[in-house]
C-alpha atoms as a PDB file:
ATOM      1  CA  UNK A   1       0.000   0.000   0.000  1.00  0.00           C
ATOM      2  CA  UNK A   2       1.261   3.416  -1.029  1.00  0.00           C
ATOM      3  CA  UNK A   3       1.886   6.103   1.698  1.00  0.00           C
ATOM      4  CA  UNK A   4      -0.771   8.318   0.466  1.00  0.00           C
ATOM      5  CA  UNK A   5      -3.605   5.147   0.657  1.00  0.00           C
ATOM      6  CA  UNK A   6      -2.244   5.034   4.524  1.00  0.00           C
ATOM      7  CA  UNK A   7      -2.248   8.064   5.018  1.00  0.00           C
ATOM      8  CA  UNK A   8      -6.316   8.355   3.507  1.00  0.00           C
ATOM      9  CA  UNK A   9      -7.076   5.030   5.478  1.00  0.00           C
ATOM     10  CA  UNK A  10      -5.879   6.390   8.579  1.00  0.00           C
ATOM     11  CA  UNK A  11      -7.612   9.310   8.008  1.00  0.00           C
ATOM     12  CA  UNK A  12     -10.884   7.937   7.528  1.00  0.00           C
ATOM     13  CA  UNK A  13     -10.828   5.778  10.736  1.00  0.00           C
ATOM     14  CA  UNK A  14      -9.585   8.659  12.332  1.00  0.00           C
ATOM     15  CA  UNK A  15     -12.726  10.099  11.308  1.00  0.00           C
ATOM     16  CA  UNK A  16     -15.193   7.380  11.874  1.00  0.00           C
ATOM     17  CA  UNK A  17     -13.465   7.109  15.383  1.00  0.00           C
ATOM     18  CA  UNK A  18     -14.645  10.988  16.098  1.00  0.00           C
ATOM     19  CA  UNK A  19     -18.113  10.648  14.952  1.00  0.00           C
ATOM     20  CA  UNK A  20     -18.475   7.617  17.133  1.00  0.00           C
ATOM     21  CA  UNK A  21     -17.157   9.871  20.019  1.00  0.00           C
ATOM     22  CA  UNK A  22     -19.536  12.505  19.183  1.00  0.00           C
ATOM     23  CA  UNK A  23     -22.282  10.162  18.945  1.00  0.00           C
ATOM     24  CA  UNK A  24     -21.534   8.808  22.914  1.00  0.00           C
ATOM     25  CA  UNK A  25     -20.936  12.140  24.364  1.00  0.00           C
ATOM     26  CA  UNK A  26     -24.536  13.170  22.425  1.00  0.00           C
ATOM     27  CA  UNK A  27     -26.004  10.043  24.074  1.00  0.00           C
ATOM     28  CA  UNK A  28     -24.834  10.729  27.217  1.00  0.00           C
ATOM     29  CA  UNK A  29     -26.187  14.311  27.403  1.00  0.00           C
ATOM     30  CA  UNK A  30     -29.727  13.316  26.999  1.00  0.00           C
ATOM     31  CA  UNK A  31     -31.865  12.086  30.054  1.00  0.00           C
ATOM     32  CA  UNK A  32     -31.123   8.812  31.639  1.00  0.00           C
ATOM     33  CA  UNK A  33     -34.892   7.793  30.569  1.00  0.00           C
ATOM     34  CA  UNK A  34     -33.745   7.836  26.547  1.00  0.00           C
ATOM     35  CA  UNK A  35     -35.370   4.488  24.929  1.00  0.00           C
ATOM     36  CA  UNK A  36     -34.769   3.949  20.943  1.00  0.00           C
ATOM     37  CA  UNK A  37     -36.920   1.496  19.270  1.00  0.00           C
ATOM     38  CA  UNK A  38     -35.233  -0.016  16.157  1.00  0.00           C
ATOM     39  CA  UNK A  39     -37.674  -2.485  14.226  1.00  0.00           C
ATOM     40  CA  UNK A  40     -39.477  -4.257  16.954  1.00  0.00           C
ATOM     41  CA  UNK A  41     -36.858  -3.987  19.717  1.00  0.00           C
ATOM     42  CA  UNK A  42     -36.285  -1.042  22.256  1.00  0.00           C
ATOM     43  CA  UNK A  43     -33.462  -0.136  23.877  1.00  0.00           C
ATOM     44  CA  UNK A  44     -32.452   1.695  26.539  1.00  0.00           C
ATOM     45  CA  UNK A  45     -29.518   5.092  27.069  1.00  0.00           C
ATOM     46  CA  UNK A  46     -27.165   2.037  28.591  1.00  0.00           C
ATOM     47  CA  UNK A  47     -27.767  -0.633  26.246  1.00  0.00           C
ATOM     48  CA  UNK A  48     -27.266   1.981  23.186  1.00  0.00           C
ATOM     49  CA  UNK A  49     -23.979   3.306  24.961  1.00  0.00           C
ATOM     50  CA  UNK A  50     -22.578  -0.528  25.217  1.00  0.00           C
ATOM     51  CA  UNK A  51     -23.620  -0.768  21.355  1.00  0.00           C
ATOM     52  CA  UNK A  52     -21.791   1.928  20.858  1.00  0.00           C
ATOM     53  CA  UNK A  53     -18.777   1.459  22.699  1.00  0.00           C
ATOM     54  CA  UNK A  54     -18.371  -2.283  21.032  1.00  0.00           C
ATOM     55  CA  UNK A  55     -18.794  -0.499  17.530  1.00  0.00           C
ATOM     56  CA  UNK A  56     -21.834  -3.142  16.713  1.00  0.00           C
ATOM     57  CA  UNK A  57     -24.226  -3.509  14.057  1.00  0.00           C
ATOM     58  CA  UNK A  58     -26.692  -1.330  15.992  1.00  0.00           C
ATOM     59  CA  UNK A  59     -24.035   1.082  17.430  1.00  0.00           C
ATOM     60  CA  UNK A  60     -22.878   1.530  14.042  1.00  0.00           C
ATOM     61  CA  UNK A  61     -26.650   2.259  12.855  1.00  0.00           C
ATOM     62  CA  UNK A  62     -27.334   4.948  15.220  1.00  0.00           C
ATOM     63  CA  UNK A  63     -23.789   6.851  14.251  1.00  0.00           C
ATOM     64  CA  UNK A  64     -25.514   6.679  11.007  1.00  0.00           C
ATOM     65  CA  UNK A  65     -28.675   7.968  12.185  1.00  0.00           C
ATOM     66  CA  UNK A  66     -26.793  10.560  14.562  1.00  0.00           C
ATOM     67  CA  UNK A  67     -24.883  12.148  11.487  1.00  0.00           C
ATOM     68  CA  UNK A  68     -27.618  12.211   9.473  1.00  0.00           C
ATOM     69  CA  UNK A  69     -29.445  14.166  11.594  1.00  0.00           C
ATOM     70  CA  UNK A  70     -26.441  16.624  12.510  1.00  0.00           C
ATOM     71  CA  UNK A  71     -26.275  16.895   8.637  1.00  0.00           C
ATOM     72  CA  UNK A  72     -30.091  17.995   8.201  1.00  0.00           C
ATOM     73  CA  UNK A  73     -29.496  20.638  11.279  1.00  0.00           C
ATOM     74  CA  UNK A  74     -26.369  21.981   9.105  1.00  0.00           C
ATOM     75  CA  UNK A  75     -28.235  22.485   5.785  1.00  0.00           C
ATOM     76  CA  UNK A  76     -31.497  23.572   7.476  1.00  0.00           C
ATOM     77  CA  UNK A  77     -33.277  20.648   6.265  1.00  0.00           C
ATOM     78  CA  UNK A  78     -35.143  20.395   9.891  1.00  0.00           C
ATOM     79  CA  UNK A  79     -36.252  23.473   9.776  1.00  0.00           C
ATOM     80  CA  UNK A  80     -37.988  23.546   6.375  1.00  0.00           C
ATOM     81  CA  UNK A  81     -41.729  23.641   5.893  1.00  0.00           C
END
């Protein structure tokens, strides 16, 4: 692998590592009576932390959801009529 491909890859987990940091700190600011339902299953503040902290399938899913919604905010998509 060429320097500038490491350089890139370790850039983009560098990346993925800060959203996933954002995402916790986001989680943990909200009250400790937060439950997410995903499909047919609810979870609660805790069990989304541990997802997230293990970088899961569903921790990864509410990065995604987290960004997205940071994203929207930025462009002033959520606050369009």
């Amino acid at each position: 692998m060429t320097q500038d491909k490491n350089s890139k890859l370790h850039r983009n987990e560098k990346t993925k590592e800060e959203a996933r940091e954002l995402v916790i700190e986001r989680i943990k600011a909200v009250s400790n009576n937060l439950k997410i339902c995903v499909g047919s299953s609810e979870y609660s503040k805790e069990e989304i932390l541990k997802s997230l902290k293990e970088d899961n399938e569903l921790g990864k899913e509410i990065i995604d959801i987290q960004l997205e919604y940071l994203r929207d905010i930025a462009r002033g998509a959520i606050y369009q009529n």
